[in-house]
N, C-alpha and C. Protein backbone atom coordinates (compact mmCIF):
# COMPACT_ATOMS: atom_id res chain seq x y z
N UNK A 1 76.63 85.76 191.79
CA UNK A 1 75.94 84.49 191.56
C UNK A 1 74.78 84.70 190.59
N UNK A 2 74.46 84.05 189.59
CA UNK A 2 73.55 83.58 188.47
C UNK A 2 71.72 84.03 188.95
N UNK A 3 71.02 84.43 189.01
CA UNK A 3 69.87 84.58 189.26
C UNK A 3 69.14 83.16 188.58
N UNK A 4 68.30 82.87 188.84
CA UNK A 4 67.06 82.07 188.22
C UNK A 4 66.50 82.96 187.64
N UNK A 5 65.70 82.48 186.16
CA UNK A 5 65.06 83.38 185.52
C UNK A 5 63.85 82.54 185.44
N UNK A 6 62.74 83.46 185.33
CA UNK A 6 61.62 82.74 185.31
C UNK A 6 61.29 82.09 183.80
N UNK A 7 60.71 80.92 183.58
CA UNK A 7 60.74 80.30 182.21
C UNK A 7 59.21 80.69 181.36
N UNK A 8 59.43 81.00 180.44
CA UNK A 8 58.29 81.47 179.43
C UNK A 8 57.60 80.24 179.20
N UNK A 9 55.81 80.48 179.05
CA UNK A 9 54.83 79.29 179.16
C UNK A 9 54.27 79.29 177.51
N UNK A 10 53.95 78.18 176.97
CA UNK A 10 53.58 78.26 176.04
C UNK A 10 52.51 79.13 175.30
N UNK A 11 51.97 80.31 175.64
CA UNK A 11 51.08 81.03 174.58
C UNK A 11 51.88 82.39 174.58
N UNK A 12 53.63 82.34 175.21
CA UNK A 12 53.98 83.76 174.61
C UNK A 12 54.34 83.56 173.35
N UNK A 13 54.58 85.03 172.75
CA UNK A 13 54.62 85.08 171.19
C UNK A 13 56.11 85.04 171.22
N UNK A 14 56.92 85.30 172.35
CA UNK A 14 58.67 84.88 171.50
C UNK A 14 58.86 83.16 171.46
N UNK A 15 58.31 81.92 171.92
CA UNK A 15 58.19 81.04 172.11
C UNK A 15 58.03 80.75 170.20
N UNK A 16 57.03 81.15 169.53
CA UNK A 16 56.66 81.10 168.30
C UNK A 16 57.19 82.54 167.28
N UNK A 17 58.53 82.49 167.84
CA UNK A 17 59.77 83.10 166.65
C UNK A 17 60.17 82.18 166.20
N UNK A 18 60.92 82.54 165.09
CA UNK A 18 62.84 81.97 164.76
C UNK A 18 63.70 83.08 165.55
N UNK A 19 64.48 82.21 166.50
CA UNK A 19 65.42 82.94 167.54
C UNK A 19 66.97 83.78 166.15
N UNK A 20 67.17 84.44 166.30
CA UNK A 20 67.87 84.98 165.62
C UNK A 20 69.63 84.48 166.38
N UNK A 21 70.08 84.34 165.27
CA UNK A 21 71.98 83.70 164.94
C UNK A 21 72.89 84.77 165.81
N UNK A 22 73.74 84.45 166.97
CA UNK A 22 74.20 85.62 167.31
C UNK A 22 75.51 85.86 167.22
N UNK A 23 75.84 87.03 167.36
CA UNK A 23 77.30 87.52 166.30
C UNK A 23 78.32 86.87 167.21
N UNK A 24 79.41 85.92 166.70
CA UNK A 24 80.24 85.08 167.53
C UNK A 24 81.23 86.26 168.73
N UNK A 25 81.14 87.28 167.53
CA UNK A 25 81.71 88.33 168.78
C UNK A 25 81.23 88.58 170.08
N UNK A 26 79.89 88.33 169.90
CA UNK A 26 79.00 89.40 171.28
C UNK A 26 79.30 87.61 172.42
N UNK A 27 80.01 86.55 172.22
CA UNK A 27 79.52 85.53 173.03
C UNK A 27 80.19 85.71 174.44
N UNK A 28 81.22 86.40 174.32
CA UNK A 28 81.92 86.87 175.69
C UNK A 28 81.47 88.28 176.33
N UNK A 29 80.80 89.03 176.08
CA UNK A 29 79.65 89.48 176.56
C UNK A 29 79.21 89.58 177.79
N UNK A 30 79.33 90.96 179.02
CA UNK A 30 78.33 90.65 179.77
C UNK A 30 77.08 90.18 179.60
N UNK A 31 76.28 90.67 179.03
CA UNK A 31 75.11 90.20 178.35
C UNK A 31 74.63 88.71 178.20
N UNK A 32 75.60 88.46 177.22
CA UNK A 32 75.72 86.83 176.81
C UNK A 32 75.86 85.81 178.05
N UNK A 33 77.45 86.42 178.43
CA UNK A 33 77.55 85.94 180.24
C UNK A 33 76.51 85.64 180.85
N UNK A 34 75.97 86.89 181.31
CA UNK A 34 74.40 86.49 181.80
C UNK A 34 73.61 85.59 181.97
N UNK A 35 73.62 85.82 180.46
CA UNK A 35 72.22 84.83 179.84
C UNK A 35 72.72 83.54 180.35
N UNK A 36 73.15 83.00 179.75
CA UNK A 36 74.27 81.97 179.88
C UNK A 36 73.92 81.28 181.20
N UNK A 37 74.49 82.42 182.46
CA UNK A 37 74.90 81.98 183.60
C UNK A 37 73.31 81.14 184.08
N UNK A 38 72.39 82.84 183.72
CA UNK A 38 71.22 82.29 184.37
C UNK A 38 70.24 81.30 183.71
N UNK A 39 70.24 81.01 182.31
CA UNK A 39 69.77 79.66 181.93
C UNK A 39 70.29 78.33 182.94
N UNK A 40 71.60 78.33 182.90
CA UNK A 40 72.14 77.40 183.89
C UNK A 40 71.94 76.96 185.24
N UNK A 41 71.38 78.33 185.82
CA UNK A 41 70.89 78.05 187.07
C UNK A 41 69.56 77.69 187.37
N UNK A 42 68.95 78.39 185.89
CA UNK A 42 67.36 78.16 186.29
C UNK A 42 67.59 76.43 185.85
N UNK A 43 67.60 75.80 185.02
CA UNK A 43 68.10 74.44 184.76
C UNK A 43 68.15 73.99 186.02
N UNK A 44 69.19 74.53 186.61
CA UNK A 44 69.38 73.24 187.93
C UNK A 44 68.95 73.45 188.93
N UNK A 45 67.95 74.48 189.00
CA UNK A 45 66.90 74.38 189.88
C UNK A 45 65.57 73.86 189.12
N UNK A 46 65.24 73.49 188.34
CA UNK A 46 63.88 72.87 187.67
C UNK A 46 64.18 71.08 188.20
N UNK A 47 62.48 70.91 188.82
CA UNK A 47 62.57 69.65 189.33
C UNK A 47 62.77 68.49 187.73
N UNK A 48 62.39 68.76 186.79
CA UNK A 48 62.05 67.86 185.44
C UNK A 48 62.75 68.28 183.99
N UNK A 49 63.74 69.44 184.08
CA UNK A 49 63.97 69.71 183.22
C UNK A 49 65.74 69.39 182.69
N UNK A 50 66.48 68.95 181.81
CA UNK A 50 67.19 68.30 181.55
C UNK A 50 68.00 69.26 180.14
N UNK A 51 66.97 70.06 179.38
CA UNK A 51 67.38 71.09 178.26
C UNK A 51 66.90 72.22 178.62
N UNK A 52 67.21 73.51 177.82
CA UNK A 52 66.34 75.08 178.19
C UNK A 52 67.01 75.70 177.17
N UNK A 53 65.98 76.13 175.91
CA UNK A 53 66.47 77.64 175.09
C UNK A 53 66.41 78.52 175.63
N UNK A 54 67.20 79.48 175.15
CA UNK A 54 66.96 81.05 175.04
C UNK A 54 65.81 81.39 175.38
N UNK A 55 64.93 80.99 174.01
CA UNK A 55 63.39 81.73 173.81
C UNK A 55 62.49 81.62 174.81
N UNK A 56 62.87 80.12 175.85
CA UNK A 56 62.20 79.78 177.27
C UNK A 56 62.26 80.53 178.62
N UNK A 57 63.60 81.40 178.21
CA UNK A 57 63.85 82.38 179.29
C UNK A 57 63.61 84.18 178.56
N UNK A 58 63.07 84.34 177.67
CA UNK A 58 62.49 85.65 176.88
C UNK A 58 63.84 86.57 176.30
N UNK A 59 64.69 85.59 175.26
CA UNK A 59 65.42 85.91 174.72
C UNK A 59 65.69 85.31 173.29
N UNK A 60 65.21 85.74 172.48
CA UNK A 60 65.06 85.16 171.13
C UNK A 60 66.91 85.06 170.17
N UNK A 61 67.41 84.22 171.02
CA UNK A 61 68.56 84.03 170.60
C UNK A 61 68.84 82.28 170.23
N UNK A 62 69.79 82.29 169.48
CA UNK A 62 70.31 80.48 168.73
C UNK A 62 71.25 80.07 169.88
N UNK A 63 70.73 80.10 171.38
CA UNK A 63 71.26 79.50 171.99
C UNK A 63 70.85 78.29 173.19
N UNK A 64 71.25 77.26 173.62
CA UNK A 64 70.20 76.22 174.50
C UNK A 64 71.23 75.70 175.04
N UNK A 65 70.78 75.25 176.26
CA UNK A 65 71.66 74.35 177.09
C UNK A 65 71.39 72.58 177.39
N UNK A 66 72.12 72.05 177.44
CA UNK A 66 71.71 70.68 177.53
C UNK A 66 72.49 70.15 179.05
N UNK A 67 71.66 69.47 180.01
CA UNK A 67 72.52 68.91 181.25
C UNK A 67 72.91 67.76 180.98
N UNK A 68 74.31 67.39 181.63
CA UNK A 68 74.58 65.94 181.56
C UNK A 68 73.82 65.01 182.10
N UNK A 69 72.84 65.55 182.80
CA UNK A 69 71.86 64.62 183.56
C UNK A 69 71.43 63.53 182.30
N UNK A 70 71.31 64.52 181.39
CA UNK A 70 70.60 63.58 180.08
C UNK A 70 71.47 62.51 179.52
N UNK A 71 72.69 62.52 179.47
CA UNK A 71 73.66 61.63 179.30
C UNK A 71 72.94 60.45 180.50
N UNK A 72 73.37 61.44 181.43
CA UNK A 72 73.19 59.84 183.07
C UNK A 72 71.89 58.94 182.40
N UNK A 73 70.90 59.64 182.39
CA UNK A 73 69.41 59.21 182.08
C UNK A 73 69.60 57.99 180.51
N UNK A 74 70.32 58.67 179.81
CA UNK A 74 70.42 57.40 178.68
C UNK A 74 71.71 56.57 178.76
N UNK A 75 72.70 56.81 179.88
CA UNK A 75 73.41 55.28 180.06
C UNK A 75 72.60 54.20 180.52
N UNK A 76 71.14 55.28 181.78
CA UNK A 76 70.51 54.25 182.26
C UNK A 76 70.02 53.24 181.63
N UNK A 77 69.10 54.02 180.78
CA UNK A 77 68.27 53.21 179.54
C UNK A 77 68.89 52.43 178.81
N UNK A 78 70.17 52.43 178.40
CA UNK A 78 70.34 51.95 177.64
C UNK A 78 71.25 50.63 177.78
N UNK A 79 71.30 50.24 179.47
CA UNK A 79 71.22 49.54 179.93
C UNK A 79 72.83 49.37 180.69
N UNK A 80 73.38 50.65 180.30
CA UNK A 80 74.94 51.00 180.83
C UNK A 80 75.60 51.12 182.33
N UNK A 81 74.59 51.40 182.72
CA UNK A 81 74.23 51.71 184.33
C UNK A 81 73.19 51.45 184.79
N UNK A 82 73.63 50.73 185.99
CA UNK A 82 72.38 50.04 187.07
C UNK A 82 71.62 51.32 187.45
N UNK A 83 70.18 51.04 187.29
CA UNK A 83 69.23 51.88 187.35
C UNK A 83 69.48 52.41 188.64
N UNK A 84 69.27 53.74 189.69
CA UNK A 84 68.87 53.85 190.75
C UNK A 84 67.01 53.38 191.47
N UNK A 85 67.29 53.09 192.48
CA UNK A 85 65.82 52.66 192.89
C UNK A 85 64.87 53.69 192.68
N UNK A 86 65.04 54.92 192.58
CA UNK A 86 64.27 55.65 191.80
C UNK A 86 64.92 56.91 191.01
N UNK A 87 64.25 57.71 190.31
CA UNK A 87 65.01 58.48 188.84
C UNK A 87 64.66 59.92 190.98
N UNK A 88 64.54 59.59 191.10
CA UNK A 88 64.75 60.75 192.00
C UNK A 88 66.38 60.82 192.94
N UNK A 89 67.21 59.87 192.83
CA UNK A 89 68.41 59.91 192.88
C UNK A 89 68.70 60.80 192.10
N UNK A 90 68.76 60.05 190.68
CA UNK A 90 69.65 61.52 190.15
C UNK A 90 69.12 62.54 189.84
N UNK A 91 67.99 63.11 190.44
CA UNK A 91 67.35 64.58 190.31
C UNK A 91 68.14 65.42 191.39
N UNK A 92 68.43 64.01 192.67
CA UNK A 92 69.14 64.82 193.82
C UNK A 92 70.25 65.69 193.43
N UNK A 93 71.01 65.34 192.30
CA UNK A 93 72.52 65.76 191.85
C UNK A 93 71.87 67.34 191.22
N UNK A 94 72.66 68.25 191.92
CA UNK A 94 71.98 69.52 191.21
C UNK A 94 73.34 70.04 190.24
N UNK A 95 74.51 69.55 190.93
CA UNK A 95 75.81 70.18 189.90
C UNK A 95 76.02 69.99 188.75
N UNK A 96 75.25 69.31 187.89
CA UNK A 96 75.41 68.86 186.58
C UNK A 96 76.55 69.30 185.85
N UNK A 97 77.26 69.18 184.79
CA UNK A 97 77.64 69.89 183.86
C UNK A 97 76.53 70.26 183.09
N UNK A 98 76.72 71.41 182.50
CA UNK A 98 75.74 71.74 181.22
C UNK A 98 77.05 71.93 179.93
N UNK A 99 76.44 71.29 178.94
CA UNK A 99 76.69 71.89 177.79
C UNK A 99 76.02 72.96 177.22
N UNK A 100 76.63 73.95 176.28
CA UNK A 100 76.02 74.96 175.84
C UNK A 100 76.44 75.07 174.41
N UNK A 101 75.11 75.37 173.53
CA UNK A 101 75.08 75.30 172.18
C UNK A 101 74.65 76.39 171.60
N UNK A 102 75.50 77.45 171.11
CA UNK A 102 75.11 78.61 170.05
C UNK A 102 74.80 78.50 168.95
N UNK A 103 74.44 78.75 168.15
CA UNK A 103 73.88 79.54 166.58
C UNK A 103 74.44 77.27 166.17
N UNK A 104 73.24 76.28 167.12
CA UNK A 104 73.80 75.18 166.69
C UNK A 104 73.16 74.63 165.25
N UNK A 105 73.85 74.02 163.97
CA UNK A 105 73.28 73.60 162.78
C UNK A 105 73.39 72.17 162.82
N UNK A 106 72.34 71.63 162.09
CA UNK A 106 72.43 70.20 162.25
C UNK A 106 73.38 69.88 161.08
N UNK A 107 74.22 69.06 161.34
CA UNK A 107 74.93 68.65 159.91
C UNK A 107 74.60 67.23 159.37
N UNK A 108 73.94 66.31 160.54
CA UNK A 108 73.18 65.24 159.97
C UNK A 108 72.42 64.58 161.21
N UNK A 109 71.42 63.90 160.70
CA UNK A 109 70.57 62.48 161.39
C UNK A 109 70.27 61.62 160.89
N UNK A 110 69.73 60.84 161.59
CA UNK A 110 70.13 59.20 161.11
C UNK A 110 68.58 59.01 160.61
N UNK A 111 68.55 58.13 159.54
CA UNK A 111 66.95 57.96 159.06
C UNK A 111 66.26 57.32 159.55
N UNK A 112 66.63 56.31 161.04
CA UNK A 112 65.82 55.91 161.80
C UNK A 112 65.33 56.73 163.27
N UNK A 113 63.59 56.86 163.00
CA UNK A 113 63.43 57.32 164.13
C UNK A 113 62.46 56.59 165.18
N UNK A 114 62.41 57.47 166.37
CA UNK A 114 62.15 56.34 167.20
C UNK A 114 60.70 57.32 167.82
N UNK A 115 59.31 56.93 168.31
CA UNK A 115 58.44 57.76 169.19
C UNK A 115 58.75 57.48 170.88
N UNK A 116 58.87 58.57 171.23
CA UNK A 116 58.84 58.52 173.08
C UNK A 116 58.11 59.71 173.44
N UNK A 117 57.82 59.35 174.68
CA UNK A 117 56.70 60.78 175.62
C UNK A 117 57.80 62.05 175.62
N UNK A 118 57.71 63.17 175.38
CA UNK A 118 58.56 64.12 175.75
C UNK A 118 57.72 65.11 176.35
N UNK A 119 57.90 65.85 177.32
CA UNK A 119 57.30 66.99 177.97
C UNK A 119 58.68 68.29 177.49
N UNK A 120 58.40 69.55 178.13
CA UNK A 120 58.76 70.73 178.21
C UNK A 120 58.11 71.96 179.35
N UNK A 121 59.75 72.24 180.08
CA UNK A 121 59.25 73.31 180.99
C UNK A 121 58.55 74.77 180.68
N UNK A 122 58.21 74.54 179.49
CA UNK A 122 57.04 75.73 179.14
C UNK A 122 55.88 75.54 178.85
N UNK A 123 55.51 74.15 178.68
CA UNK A 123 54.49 73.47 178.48
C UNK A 123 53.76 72.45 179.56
N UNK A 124 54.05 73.26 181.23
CA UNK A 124 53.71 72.02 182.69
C UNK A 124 53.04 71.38 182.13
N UNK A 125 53.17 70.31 182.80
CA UNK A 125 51.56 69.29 183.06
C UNK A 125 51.59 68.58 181.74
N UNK A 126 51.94 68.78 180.69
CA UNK A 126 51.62 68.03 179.72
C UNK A 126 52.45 67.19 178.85
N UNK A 127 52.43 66.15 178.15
CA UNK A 127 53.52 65.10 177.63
C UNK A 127 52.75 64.76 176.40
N UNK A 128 53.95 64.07 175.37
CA UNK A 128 53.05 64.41 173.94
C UNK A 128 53.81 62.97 173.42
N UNK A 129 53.58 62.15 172.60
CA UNK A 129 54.41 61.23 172.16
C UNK A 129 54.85 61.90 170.71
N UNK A 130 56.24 62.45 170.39
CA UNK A 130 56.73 62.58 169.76
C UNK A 130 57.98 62.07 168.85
N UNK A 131 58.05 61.74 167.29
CA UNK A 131 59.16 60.90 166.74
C UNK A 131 60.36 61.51 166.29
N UNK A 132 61.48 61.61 166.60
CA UNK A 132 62.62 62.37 166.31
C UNK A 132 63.56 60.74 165.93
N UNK A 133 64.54 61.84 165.16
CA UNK A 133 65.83 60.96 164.64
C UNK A 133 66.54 60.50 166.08
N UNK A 134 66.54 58.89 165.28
CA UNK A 134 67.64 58.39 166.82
C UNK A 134 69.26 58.89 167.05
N UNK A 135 69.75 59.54 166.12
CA UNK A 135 70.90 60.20 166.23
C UNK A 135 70.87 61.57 165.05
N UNK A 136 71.81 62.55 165.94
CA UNK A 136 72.16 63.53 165.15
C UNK A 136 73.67 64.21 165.48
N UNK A 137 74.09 64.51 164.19
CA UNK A 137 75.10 65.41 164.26
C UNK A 137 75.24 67.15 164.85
N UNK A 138 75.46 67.92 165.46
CA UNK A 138 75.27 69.26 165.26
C UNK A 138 76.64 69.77 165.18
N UNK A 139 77.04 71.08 164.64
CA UNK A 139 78.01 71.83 165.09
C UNK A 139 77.44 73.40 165.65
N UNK A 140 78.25 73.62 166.10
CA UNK A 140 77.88 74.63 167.36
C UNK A 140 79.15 75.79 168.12
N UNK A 141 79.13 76.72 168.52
CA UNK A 141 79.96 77.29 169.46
C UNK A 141 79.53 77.32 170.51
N UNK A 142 80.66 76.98 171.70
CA UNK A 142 80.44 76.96 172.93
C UNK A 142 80.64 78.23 173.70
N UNK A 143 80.65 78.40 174.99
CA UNK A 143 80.29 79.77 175.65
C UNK A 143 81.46 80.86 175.48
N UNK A 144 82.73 79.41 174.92
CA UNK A 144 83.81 80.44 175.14
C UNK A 144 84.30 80.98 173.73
N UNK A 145 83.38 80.67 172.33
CA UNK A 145 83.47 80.88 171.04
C UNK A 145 83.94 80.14 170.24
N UNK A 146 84.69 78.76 170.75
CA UNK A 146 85.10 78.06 170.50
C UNK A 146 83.61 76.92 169.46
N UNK A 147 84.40 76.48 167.97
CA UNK A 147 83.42 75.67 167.73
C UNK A 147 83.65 74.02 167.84
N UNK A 148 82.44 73.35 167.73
CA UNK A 148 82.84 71.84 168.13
C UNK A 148 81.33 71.34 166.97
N UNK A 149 81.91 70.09 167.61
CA UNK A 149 80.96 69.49 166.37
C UNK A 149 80.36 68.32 167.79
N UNK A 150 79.42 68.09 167.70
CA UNK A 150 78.76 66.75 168.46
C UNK A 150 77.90 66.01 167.99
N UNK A 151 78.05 64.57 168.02
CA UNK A 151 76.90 63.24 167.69
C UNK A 151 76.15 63.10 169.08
N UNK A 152 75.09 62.72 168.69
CA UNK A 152 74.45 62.24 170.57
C UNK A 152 73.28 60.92 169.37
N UNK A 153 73.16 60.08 170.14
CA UNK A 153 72.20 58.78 170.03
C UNK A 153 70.90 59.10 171.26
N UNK A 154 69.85 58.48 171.17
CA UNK A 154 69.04 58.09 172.27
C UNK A 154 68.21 59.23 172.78
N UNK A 155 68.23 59.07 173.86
CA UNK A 155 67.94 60.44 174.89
C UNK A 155 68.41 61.47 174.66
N UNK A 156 69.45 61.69 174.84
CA UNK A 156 70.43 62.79 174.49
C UNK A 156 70.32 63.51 173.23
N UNK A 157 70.14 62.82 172.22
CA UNK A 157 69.69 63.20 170.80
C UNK A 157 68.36 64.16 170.46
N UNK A 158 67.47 63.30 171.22
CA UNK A 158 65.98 63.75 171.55
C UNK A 158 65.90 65.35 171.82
N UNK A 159 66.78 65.25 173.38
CA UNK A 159 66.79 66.52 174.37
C UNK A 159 67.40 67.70 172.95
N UNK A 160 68.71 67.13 172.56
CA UNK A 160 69.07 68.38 171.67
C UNK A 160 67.81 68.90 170.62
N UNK A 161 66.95 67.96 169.89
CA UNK A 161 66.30 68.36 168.90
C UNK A 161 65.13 69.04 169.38
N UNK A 162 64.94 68.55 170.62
CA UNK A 162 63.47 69.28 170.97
C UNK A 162 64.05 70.93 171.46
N UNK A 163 65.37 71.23 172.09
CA UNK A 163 66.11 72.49 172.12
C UNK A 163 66.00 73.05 170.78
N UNK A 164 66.66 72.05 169.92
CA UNK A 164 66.64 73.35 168.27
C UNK A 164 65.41 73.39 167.78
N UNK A 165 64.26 72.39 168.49
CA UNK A 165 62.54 73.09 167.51
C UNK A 165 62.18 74.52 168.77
N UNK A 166 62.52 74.81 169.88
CA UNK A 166 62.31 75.97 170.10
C UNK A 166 63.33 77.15 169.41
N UNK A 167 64.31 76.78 168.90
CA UNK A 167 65.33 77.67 168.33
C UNK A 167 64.40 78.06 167.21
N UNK A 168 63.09 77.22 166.66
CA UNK A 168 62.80 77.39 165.14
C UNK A 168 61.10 77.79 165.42
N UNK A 169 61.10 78.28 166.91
CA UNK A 169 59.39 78.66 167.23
C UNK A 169 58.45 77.50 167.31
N UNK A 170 58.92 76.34 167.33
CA UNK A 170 58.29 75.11 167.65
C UNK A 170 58.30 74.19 168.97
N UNK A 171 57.01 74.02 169.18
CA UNK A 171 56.93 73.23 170.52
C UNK A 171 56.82 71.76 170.56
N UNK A 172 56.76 70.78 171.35
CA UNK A 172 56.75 69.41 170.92
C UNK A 172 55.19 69.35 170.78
N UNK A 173 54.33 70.29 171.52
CA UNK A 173 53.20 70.08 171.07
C UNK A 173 52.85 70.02 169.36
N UNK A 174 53.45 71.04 168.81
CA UNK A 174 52.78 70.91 167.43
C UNK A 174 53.18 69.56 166.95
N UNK A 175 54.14 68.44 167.41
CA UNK A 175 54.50 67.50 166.33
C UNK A 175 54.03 66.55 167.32
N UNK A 176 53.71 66.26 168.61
CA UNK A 176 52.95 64.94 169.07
C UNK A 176 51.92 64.39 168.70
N UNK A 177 51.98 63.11 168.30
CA UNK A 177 50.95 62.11 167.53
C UNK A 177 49.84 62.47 168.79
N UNK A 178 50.16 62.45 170.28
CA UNK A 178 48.84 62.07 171.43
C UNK A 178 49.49 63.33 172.09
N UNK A 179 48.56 63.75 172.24
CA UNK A 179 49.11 64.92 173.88
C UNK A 179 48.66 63.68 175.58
N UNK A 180 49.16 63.83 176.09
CA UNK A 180 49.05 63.33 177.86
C UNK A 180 48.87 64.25 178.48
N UNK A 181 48.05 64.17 179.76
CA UNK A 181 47.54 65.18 180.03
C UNK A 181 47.67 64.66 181.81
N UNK A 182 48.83 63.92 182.74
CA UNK A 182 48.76 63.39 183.19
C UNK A 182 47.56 63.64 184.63
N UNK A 183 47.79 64.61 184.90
CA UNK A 183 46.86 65.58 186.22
C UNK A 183 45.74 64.96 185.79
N UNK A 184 44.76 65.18 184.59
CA UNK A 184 43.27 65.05 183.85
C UNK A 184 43.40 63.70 183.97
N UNK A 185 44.68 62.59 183.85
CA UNK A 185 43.99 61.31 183.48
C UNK A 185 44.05 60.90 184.72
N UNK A 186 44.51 61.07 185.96
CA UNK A 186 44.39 61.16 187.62
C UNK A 186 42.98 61.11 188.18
N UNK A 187 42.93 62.45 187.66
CA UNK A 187 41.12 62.90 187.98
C UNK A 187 40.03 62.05 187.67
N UNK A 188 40.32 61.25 186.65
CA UNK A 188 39.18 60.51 185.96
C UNK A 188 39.11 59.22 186.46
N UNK A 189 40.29 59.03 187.29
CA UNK A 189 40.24 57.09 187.99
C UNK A 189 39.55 57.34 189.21
């Protein structure tokens, strides 16, 4: 069974690499396996987290995972599915699927973008309003070497791009117009 790995906090220095491209050979890999397995688990044990690079678990590799949770979360929004009475329903669901994205390149986005709050499990406590493209293209290999190509809109779109700015040593902090600071703005009422 998969271990949990503990997730890297924003002032380590592999966080602020470029994760290096990995050889399509090594993806079947104990190693890779590994990694793999235990990104996945630490994921679905995180109460808030929905994406996770490499570089978040202290492995400077072009690889990230995305949960379908994030799909569920933008049928909600987007008005596809009746909301649950609270987003803590579907936190209950721990089996997610994950998708998994290697050495992923963007091949396009759309020139409209949109600002929303985004946080990151290496960055607790804090939320930033950041503007990303409302859709993007990527292509990518999956765990089993196999390549695919994927569009995502919305939420889903978001989650992938804020995965490939840690692929590129970037946090959502450096590009949020406001940081939130929710704990500090608690304290002050």
């Amino acid at each position: 069974m998969a271990k949990v790995v503990p997730i890297i906090k924003e002032h380590s220095t592999i966080l602020r690499r470029e994760s290096e491209a990995l050889d399509i050979k090594d993806i079947k890999t104990p190693k890779i396996k590994r990694l793999i397995s235990g990104m996945k688990e630490t994921l679905k044990n995180t109460v808030d987290g929905v994406g996770l690079a490499a570089p978040q678990v202290g492995e400077s590799l072009r690889i990230f995972i995305v949960s379908e949770e994030a799909e569920e979360i933008d049928r909600i929004e987007k008005g596809k599915k009746d909301p649950p009475q609270n987003y803590e329903e579907i936190r209950k669901k721990k089996d997610w699927k994950n998708y998994v994205f290697i050495n992923p390149v963007v091949k396009n986005t759309s020139k409209n973008q949109l600002e929303r709050a985004e946080g990151c499990l290496s960055v607790p406590g804090r939320y930033g309003i950041v503007k990303r493209s409302e859709k993007i293209m990527v292509e990518a290999y999956d765990e089993n070497g196999k390549k695919f190509t994927r569009g995502a809109s919305g939420f889903v779109a978001r989650v992938i791009q804020h995965e490939l700015d840690h692929l590129k040593g970037t946090l959502f902090i450096d590009k949020a117009k406001k940081i939130l600071e929710p704990n500090k703005e608690n304290e002050k009422r």
